[in-house]
Structures are given as structure tokens and as C-alpha cells.
Protein backbone atom coordinates (compact mmCIF):
# COMPACT_ATOMS: atom_id res chain seq x y z
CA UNK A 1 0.00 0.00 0.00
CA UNK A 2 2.47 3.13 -1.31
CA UNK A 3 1.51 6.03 0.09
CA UNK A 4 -0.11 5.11 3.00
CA UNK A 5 1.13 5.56 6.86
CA UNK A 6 0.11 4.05 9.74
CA UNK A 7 -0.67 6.51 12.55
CA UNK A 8 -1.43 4.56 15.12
CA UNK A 9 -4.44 1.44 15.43
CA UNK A 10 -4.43 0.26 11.96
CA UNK A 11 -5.54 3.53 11.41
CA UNK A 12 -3.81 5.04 7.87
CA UNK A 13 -3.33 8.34 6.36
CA UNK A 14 -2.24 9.12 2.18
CA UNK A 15 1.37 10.40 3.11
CA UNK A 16 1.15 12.71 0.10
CA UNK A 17 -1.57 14.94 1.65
CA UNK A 18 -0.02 15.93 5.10
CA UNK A 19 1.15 19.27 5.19
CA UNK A 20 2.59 19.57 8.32
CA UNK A 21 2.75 17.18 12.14
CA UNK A 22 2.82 19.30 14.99
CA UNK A 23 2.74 18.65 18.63
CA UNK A 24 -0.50 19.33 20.22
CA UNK A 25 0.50 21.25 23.43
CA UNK A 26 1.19 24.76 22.25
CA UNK A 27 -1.49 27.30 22.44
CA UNK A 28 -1.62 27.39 18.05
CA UNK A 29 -1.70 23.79 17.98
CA UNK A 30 -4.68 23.97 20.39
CA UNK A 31 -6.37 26.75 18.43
CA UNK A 32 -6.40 24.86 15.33
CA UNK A 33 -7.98 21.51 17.03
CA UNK A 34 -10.29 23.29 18.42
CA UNK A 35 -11.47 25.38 15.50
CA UNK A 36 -11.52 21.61 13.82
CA UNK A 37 -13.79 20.49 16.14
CA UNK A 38 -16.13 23.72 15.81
CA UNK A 39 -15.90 23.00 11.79
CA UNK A 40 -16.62 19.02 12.25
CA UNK A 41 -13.01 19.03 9.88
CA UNK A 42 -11.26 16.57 12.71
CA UNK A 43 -10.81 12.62 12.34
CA UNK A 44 -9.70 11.42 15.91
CA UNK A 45 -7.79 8.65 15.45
CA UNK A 46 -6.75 7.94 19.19
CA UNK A 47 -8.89 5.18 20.41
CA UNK A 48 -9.37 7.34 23.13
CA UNK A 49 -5.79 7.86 24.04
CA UNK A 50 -3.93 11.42 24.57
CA UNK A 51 -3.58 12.65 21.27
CA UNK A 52 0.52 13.30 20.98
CA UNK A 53 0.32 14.53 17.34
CA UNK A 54 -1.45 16.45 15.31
CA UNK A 55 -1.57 16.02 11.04
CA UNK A 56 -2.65 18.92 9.06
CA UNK A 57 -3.95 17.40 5.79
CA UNK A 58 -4.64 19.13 2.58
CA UNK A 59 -8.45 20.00 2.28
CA UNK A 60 -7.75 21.44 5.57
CA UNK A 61 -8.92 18.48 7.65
CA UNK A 62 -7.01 17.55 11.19
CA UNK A 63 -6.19 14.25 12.27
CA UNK A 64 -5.53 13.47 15.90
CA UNK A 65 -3.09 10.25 16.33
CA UNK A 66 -1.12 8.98 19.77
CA UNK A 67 1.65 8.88 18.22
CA UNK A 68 4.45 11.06 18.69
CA UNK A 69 5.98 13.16 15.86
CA UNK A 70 9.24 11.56 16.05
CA UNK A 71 7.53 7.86 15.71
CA UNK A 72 5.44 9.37 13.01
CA UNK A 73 8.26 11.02 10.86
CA UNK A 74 10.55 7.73 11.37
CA UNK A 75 7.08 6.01 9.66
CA UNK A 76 7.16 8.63 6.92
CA UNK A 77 10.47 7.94 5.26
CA UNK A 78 10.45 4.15 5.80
């Protein structure tokens, strides 16, 4: 499956429509989930766990994983 990454419970994303990862603690990062969840734009993909990333997709859709960025980037450029 090219172009697809897993984030976290079997749960995939197309790796050629992330724009950026970014850590959910600072105050932007907050902002923009936030504003997600006002929009209905945001997939949580926890299961229910803290969410220790957060994917900006193109379309401008957020995706919440429990992954951290590092563990996420090292599944990017396998």
C-alpha cells in the first residue's frame, strides 16, 4: 500500500496529503484543534488515548493520532 502511513491502530493516512505534524501542546496547535472540532473538519484517530500529534492534511482536515511526531516522521520515510 504506497503512500499510505500508519498513525497509530491500523488507522492510515495518504502520506502525500499531510502538510505539516505538529505537537499538540502549544497554544496554536490547540487553536487549530479546536477550530476543527467547531468545523466538524477533525478525524480522531486515538482510540481514546492522549492525542501526541497532530496532522494537518490538505483539504484542511485535522487528524488526531497517539503517536508522537518523532515515531510518526521515522514512519514517513520508511
Amino acid at each position: 500500500m504506497a503512500g499510505f502511513t500508519n498513525i497509530g491502530f491500523g488507522n492510515l493516512v495518504h502520506t502525500d496529503k499531510i502538510v505539516a505534524v505538529i505537537a499538540p501542546d502549544s497554544a496554536p496547535a490547540k487553536r487549530i484543534v479546536q477550530k476543527a472540532k467547531e468545523d466538524e473538519r477533525i478525524i480522531d484517530a486515538t482510540q481514546g488515548r492522549r492525542t501526541r500529534s497532530v496532522l494537518i492534511m490538505e483539504g484542511n482536515q485535522i487528524v488526531l493520532s497517539s503517536l508522537q511526531t518523532d515515531t510518526l516522521l521515522g514512519r514517513f520515510e520508511e
